[in-house]
PDB file of N, CA and C in Angstrom:
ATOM      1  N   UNK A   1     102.173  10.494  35.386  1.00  0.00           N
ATOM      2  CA  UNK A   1     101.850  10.272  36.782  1.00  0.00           C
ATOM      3  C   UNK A   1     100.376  10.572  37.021  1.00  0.00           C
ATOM      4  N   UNK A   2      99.797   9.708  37.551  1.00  0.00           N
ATOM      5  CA  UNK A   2      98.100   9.807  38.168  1.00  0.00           C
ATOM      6  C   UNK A   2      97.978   9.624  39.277  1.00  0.00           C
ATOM      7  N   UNK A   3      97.624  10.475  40.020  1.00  0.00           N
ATOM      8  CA  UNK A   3      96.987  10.376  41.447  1.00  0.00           C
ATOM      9  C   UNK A   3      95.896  10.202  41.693  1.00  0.00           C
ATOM     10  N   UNK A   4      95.233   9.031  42.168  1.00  0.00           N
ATOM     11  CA  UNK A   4      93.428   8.551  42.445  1.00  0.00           C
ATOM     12  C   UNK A   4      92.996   9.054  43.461  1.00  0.00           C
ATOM     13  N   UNK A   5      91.946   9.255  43.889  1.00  0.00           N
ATOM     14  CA  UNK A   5      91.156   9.028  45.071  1.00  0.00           C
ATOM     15  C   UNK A   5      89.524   9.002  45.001  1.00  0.00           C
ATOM     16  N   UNK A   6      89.314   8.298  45.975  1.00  0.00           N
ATOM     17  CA  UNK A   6      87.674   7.521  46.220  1.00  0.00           C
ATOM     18  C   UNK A   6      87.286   8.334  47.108  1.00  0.00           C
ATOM     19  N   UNK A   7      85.970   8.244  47.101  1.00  0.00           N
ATOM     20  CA  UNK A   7      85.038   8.842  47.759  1.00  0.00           C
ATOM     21  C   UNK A   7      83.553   8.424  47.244  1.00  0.00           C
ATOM     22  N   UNK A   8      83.128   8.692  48.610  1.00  0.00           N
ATOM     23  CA  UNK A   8      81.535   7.979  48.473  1.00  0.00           C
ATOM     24  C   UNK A   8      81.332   6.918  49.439  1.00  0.00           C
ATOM     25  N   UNK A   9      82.202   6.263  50.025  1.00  0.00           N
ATOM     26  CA  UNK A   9      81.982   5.104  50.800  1.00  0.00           C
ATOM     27  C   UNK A   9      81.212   5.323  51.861  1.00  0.00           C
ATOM     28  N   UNK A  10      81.178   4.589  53.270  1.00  0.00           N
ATOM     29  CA  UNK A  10      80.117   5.095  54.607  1.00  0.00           C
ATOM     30  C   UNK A  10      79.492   3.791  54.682  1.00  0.00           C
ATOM     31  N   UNK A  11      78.426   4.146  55.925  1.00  0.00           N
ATOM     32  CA  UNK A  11      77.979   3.004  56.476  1.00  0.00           C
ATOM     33  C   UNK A  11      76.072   2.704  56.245  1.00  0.00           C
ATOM     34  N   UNK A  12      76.127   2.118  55.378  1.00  0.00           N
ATOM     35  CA  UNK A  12      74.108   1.757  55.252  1.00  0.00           C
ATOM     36  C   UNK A  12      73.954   0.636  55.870  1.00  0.00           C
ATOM     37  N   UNK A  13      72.445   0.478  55.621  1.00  0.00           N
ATOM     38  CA  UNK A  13      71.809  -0.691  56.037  1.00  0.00           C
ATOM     39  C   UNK A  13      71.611  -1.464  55.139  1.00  0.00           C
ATOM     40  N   UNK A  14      71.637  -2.955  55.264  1.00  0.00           N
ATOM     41  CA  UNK A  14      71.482  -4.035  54.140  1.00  0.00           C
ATOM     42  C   UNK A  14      70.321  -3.640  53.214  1.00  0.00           C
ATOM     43  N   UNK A  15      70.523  -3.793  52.147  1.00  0.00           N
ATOM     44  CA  UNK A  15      69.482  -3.286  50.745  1.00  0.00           C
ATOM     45  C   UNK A  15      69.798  -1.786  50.890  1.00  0.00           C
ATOM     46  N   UNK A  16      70.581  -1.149  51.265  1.00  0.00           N
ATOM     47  CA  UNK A  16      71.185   0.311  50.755  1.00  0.00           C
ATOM     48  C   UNK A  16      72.049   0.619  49.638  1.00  0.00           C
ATOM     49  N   UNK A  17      72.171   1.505  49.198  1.00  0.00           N
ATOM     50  CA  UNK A  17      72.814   1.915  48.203  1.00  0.00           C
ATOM     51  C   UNK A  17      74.083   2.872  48.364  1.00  0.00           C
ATOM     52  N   UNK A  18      75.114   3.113  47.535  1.00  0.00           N
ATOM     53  CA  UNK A  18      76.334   3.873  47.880  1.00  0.00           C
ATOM     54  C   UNK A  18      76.326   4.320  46.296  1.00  0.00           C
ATOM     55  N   UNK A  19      77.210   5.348  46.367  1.00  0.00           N
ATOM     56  CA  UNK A  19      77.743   5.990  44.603  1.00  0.00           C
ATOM     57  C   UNK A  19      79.117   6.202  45.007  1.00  0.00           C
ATOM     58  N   UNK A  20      80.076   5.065  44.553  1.00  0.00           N
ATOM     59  CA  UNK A  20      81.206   5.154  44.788  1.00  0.00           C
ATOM     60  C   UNK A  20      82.046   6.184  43.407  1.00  0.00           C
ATOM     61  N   UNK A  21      82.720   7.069  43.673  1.00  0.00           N
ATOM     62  CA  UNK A  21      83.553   7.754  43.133  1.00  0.00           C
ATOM     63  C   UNK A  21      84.748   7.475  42.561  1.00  0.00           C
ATOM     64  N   UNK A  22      85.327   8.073  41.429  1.00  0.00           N
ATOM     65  CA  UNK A  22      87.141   7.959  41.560  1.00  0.00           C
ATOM     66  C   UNK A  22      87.296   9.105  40.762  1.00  0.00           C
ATOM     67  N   UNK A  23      88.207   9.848  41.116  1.00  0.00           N
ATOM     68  CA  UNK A  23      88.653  10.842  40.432  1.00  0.00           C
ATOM     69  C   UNK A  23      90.518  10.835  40.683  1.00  0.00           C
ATOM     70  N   UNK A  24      90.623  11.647  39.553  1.00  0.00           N
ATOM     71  CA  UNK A  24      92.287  11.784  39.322  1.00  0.00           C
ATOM     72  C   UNK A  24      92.615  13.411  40.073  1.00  0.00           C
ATOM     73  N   UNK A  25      92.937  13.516  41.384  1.00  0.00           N
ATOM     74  CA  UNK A  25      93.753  14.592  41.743  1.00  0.00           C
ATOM     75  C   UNK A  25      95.053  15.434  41.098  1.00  0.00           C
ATOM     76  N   UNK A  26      95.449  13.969  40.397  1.00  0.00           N
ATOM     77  CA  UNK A  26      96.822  14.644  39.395  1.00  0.00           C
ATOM     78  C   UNK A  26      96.812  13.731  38.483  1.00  0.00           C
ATOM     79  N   UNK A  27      96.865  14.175  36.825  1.00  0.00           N
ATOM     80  CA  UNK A  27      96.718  13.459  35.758  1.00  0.00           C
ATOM     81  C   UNK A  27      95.016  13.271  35.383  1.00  0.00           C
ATOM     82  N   UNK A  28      94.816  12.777  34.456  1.00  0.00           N
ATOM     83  CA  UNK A  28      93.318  12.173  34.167  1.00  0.00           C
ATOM     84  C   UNK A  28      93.132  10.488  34.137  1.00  0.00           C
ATOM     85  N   UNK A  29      91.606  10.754  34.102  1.00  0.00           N
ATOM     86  CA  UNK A  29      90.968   9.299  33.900  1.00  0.00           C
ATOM     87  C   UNK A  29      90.671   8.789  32.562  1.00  0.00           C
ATOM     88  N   UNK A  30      90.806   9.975  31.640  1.00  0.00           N
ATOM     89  CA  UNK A  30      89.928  10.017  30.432  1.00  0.00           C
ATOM     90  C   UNK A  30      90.911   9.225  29.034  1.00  0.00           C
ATOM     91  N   UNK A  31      92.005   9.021  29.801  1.00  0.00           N
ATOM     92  CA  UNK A  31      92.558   8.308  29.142  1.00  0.00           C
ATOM     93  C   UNK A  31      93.253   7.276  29.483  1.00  0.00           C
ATOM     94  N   UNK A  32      92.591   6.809  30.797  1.00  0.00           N
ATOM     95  CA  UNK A  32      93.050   5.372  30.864  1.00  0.00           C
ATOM     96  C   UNK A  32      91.610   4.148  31.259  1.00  0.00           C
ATOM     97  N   UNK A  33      91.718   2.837  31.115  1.00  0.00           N
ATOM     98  CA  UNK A  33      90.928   1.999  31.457  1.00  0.00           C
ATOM     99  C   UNK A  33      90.851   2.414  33.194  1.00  0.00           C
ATOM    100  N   UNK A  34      89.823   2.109  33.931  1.00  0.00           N
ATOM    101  CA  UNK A  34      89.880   2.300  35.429  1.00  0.00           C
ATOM    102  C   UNK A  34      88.704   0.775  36.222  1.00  0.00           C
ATOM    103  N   UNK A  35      89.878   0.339  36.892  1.00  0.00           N
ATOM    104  CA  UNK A  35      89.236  -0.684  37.564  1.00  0.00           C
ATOM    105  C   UNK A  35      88.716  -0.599  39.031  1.00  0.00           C
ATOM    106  N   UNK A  36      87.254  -1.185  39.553  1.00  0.00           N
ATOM    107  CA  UNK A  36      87.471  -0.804  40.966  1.00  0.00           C
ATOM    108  C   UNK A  36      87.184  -2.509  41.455  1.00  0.00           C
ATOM    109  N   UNK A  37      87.831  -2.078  42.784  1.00  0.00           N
ATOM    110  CA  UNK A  37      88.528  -3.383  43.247  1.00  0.00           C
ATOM    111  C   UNK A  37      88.180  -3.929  45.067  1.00  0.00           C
ATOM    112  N   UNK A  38      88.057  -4.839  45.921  1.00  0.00           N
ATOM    113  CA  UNK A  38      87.716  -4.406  47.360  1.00  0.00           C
ATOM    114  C   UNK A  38      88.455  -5.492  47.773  1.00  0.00           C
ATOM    115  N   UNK A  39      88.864  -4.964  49.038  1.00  0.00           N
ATOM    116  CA  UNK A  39      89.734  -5.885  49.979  1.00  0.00           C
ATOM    117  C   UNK A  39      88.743  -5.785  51.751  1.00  0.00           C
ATOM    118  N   UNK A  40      89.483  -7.113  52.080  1.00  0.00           N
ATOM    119  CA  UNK A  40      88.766  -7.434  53.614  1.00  0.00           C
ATOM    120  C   UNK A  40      90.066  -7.701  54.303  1.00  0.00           C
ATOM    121  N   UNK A  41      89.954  -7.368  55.157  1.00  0.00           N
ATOM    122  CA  UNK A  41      91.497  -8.203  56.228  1.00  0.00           C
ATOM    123  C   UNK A  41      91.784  -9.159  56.009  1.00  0.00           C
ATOM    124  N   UNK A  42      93.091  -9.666  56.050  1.00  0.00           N
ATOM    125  CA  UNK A  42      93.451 -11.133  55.566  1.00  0.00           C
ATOM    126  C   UNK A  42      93.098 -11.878  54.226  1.00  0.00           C
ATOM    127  N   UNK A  43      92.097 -11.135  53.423  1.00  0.00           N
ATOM    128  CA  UNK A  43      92.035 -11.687  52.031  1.00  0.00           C
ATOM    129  C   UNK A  43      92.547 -11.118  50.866  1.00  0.00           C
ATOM    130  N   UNK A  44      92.828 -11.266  49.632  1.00  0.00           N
ATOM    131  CA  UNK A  44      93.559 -10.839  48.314  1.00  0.00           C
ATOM    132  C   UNK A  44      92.494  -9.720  47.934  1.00  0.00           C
ATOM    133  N   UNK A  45      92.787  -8.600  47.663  1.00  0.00           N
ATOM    134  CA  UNK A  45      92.322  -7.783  46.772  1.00  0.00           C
ATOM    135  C   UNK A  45      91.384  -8.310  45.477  1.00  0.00           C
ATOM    136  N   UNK A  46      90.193  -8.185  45.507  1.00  0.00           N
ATOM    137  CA  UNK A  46      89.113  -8.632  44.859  1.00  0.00           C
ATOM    138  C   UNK A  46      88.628  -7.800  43.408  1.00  0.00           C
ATOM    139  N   UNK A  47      88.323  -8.146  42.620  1.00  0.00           N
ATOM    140  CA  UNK A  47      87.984  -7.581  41.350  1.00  0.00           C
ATOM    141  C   UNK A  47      86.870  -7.276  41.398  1.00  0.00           C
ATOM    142  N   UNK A  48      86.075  -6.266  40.877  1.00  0.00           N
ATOM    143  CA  UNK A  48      84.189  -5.504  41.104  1.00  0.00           C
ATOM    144  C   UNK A  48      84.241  -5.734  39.470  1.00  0.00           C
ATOM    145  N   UNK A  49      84.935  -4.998  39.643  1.00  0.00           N
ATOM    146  CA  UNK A  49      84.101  -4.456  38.070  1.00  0.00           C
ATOM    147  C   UNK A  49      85.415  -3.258  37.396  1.00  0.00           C
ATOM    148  N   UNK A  50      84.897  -2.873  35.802  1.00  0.00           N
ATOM    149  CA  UNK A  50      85.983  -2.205  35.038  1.00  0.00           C
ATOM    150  C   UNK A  50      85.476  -1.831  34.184  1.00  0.00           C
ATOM    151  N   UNK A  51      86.194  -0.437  33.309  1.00  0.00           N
ATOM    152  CA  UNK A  51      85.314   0.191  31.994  1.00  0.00           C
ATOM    153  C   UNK A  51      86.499   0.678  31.834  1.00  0.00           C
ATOM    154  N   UNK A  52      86.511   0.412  29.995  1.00  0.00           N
ATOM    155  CA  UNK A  52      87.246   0.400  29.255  1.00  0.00           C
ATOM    156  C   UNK A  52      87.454   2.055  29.298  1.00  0.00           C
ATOM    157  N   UNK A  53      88.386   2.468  28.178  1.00  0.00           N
ATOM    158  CA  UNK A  53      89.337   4.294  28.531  1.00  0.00           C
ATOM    159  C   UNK A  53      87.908   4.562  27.669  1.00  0.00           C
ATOM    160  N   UNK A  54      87.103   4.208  26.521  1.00  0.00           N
ATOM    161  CA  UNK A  54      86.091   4.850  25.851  1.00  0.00           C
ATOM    162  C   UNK A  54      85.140   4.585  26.663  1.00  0.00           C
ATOM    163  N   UNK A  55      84.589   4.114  27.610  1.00  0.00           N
ATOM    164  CA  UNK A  55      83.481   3.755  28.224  1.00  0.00           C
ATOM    165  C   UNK A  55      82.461   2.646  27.577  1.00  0.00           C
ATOM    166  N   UNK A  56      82.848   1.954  26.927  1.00  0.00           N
ATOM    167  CA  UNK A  56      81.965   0.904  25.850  1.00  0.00           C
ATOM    168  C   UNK A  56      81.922  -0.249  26.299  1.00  0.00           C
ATOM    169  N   UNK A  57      83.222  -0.409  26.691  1.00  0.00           N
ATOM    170  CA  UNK A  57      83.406  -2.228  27.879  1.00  0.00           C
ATOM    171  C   UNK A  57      83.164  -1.706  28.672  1.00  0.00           C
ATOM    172  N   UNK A  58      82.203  -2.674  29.696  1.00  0.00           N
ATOM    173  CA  UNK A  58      82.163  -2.644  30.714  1.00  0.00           C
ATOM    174  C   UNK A  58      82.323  -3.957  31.356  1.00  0.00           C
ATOM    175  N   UNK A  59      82.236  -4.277  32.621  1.00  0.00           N
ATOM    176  CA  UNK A  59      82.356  -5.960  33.142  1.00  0.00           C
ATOM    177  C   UNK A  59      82.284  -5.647  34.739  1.00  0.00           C
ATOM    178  N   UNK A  60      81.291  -6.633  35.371  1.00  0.00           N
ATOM    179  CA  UNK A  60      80.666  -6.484  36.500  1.00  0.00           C
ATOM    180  C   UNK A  60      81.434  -7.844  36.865  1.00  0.00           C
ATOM    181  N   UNK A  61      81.720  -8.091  38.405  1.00  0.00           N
ATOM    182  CA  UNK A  61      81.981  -9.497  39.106  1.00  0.00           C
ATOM    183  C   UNK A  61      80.266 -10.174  39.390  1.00  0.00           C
ATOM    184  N   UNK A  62      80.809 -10.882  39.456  1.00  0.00           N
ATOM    185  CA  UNK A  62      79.295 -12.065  39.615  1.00  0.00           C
ATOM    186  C   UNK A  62      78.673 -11.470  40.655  1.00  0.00           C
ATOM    187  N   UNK A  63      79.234 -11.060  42.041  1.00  0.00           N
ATOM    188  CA  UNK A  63      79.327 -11.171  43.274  1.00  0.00           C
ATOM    189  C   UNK A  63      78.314  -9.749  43.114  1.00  0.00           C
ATOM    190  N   UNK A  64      78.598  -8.860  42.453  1.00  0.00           N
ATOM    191  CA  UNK A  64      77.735  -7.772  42.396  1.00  0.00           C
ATOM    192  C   UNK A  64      76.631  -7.647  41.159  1.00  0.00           C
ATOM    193  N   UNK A  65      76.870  -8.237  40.193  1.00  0.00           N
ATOM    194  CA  UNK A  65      76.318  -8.258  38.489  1.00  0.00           C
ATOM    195  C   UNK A  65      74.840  -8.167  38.949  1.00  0.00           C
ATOM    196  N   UNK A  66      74.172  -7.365  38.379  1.00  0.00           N
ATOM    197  CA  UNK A  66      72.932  -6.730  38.498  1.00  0.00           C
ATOM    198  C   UNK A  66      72.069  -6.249  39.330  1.00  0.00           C
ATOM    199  N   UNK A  67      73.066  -5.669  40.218  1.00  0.00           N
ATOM    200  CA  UNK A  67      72.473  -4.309  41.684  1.00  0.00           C
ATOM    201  C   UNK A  67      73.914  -3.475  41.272  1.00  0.00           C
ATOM    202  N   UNK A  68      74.594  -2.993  40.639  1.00  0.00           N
ATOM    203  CA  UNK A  68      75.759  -2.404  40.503  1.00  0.00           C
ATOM    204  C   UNK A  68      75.607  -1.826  38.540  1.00  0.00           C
ATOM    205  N   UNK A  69      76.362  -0.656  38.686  1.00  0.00           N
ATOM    206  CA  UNK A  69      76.656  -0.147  37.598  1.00  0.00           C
ATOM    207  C   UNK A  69      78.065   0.109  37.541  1.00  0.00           C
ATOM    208  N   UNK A  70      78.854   0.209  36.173  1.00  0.00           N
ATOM    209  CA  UNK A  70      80.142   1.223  36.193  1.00  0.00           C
ATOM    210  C   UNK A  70      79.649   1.917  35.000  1.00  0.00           C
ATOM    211  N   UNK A  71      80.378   3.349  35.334  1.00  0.00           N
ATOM    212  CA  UNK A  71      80.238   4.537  34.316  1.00  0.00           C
ATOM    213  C   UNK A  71      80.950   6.069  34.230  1.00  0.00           C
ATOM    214  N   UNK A  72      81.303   6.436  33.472  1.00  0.00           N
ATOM    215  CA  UNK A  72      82.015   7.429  33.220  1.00  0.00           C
ATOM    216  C   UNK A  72      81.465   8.715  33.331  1.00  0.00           C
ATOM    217  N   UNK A  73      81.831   9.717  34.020  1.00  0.00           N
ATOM    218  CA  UNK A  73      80.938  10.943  33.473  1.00  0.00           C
ATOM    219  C   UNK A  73      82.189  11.801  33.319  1.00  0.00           C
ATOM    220  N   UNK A  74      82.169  12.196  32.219  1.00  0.00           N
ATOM    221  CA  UNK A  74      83.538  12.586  30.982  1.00  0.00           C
ATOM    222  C   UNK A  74      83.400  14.471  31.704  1.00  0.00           C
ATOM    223  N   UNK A  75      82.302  14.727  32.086  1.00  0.00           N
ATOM    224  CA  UNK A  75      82.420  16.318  32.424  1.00  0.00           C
ATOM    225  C   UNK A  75      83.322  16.509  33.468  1.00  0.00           C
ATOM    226  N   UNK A  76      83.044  15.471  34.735  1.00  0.00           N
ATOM    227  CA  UNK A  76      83.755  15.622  35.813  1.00  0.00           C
ATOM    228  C   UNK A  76      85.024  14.899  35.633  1.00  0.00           C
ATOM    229  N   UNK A  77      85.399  13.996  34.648  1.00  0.00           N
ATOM    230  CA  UNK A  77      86.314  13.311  34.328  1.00  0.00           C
ATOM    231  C   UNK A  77      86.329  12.014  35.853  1.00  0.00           C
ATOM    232  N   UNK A  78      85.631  11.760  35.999  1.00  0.00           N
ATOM    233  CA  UNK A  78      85.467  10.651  37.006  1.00  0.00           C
ATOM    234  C   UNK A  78      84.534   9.073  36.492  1.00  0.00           C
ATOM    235  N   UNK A  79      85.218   8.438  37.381  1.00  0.00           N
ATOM    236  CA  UNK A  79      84.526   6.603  37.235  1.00  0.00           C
ATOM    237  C   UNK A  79      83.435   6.418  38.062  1.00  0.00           C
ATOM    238  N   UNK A  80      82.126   6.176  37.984  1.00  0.00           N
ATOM    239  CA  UNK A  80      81.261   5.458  38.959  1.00  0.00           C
ATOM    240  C   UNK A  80      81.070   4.373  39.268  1.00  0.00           C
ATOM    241  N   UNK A  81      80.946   4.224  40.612  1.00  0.00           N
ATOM    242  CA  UNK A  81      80.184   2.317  40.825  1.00  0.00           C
ATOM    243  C   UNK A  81      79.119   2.371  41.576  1.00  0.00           C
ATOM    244  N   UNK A  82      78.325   2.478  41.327  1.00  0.00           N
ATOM    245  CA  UNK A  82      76.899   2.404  41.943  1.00  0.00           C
ATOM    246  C   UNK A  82      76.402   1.005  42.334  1.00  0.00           C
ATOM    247  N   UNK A  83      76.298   0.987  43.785  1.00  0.00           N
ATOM    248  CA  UNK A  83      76.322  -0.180  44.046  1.00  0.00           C
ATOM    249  C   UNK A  83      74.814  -0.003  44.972  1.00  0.00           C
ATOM    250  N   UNK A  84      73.685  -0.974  44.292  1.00  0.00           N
ATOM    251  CA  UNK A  84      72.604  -1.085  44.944  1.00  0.00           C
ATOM    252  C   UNK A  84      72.473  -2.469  46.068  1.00  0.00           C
ATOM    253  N   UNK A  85      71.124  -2.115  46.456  1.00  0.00           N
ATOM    254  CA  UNK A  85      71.128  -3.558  47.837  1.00  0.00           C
ATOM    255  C   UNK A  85      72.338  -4.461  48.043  1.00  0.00           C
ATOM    256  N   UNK A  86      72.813  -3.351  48.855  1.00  0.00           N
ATOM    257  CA  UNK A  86      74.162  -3.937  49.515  1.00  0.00           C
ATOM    258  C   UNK A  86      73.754  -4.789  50.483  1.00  0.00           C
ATOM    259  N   UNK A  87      75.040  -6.060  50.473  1.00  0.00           N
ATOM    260  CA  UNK A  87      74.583  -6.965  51.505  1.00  0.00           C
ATOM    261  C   UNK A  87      76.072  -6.781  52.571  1.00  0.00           C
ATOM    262  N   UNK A  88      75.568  -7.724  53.451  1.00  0.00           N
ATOM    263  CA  UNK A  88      76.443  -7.496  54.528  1.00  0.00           C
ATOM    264  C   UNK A  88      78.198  -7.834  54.244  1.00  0.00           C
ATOM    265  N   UNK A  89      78.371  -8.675  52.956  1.00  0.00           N
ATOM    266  CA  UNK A  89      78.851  -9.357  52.564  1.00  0.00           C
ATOM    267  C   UNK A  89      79.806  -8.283  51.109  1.00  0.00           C
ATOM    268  N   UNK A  90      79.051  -7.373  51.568  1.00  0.00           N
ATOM    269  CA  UNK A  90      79.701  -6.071  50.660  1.00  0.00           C
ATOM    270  C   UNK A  90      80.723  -5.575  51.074  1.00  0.00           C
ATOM    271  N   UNK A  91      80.787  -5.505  52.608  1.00  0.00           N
ATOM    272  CA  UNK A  91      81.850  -4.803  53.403  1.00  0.00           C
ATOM    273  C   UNK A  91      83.063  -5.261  53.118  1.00  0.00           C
ATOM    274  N   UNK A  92      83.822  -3.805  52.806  1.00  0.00           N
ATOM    275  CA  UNK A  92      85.396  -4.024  52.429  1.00  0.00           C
ATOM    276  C   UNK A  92      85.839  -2.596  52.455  1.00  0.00           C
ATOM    277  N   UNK A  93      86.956  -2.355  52.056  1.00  0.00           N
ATOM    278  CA  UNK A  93      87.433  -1.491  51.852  1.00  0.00           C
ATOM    279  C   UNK A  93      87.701  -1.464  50.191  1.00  0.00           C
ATOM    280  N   UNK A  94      87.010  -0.283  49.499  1.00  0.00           N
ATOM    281  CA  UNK A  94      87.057   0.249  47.641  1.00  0.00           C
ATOM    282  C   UNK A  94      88.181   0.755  46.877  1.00  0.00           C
ATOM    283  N   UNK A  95      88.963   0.339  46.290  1.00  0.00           N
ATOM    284  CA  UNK A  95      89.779   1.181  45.737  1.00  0.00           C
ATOM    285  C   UNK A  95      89.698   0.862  43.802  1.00  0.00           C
ATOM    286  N   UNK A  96      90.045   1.761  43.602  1.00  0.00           N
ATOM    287  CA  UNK A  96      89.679   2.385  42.436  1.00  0.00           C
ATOM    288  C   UNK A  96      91.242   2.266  41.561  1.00  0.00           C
ATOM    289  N   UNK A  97      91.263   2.037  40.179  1.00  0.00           N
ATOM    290  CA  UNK A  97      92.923   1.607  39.786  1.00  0.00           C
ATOM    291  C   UNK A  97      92.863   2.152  38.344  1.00  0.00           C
ATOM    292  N   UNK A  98      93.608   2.809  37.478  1.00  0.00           N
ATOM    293  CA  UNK A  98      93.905   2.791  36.236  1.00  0.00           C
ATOM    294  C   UNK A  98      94.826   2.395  35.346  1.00  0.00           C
ATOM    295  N   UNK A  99      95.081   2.503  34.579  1.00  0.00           N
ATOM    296  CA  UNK A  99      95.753   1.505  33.668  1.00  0.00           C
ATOM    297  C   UNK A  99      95.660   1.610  31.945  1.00  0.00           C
ATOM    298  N   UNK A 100      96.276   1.248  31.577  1.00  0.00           N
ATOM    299  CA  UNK A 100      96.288   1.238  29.901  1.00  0.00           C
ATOM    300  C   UNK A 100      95.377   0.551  29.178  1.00  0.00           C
ATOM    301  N   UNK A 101      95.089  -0.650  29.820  1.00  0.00           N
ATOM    302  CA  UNK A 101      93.878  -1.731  29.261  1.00  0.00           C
ATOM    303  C   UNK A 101      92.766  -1.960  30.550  1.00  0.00           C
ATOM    304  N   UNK A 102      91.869  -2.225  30.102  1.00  0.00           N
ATOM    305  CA  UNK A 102      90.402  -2.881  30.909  1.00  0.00           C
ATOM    306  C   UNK A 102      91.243  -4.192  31.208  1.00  0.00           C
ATOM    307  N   UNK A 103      90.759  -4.618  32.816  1.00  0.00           N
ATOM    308  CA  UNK A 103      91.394  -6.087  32.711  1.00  0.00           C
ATOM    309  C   UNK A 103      91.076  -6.544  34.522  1.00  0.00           C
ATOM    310  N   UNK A 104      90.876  -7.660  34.379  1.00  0.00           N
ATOM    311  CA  UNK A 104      90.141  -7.889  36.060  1.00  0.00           C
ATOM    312  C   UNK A 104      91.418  -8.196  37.060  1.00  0.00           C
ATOM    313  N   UNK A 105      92.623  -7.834  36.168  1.00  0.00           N
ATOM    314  CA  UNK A 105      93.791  -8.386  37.299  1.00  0.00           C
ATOM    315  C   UNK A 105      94.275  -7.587  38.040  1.00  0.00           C
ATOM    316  N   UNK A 106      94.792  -7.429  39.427  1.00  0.00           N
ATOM    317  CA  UNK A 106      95.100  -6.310  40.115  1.00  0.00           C
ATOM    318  C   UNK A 106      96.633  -6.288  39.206  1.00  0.00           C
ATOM    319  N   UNK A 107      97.124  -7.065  38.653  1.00  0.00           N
ATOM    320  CA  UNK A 107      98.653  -6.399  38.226  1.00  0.00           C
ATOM    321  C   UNK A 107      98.736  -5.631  37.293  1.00  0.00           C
ATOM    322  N   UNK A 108      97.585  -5.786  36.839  1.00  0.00           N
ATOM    323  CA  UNK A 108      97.439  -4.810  35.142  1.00  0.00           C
ATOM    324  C   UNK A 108      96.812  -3.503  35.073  1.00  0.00           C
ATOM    325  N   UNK A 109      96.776  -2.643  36.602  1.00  0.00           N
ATOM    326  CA  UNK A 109      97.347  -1.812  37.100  1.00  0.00           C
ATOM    327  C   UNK A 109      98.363  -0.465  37.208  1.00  0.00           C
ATOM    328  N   UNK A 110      98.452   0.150  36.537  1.00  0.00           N
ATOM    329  CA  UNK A 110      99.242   1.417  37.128  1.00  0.00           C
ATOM    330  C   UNK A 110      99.521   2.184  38.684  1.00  0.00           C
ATOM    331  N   UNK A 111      98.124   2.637  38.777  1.00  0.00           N
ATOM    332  CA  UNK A 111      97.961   3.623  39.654  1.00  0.00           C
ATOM    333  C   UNK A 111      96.608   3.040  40.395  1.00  0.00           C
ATOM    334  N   UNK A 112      96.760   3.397  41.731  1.00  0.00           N
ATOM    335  CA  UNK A 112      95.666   3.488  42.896  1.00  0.00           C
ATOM    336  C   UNK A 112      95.219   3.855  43.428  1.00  0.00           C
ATOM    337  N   UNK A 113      94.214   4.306  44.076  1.00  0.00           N
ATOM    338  CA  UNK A 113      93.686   5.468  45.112  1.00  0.00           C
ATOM    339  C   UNK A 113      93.699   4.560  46.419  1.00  0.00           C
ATOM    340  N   UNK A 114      93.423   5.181  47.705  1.00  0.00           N
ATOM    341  CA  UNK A 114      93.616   5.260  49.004  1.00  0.00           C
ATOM    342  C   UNK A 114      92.813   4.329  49.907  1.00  0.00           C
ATOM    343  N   UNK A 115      91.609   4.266  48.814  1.00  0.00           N
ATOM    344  CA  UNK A 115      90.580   3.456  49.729  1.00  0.00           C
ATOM    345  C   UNK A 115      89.673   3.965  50.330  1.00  0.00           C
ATOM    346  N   UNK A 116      88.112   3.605  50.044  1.00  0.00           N
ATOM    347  CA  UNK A 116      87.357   4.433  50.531  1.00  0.00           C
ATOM    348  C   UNK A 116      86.547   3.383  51.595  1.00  0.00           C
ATOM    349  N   UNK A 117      86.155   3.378  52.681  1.00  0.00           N
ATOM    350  CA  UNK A 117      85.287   2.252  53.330  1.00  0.00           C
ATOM    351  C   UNK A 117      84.271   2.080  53.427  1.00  0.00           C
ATOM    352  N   UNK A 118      83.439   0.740  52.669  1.00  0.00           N
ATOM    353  CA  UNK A 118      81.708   0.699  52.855  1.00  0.00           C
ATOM    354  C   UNK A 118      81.714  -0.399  53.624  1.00  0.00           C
ATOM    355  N   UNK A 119      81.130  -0.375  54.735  1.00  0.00           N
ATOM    356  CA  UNK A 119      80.770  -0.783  55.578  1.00  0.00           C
ATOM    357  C   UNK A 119      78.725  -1.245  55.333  1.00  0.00           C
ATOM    358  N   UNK A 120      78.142  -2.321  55.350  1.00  0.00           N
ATOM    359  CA  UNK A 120      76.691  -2.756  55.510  1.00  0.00           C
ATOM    360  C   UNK A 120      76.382  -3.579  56.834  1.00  0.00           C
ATOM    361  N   UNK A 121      75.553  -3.234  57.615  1.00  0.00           N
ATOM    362  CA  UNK A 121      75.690  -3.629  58.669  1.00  0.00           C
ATOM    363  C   UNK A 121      74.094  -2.765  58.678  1.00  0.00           C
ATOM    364  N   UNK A 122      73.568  -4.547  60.196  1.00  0.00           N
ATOM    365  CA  UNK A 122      72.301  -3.918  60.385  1.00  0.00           C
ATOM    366  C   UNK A 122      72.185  -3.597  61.972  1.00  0.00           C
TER     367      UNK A 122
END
């Protein structure tokens, strides 16, 4: 059993930056793949980005690929997404997912966290 949760989300201004979080409240991260993922009202749960359980794969969505990082920091046992010059078009709600394999599908999936909200707006 793994329990997620996000943190880091909030509200910037277009070309701002966020350090989105995930950590395991119950269970670890350190041994599973962890995907993070964003939803808008009325649309399907969207794929960001994912890093493999060793941290070696990584894979960015187009939509963010080169203002965004994912990364592991094994001390705190947590996932990062560093997401630079956010556009307005960023806004969603973040959630964070683990799983047995790296993989851009929301079904391939285990476990979820709560949702954290970034909001870009000028």
């Amino acid at each position: 059993q793994v329990q997620l949760v996000e943190s880091g989300g909030g509200s910037v201004l277009p070309g701002g930056s966020l350090r989105l979080s995930c950590a395991a409240s119950e269970g670890t991260l350190s041994t599973n793949a962890v995907g993070w993922f964003r939803q808008v009202p009325g649309q399907e749960r969207e794929f960001v980005g994912y890093i493999s359980r060793s941290g070696v794969v990584t894979t960015l969505a187009d939509s963010v690929k080169g203002r965004s990082t994912i990364s592991r920091d094994n001390v705190k046992d947590t996932v990062i997404l560093q997401m630079n010059s956010l556009k307005q078009e960023d806004t969603a709600v973040y959630y964070c997912a683990a799983g047995p394999r790296w993989t851009t599908s929301v079904g391939g999936y285990d476990y979820w966290g709560q949702g954290t909200q970034v909001t870009v707006s000028s």
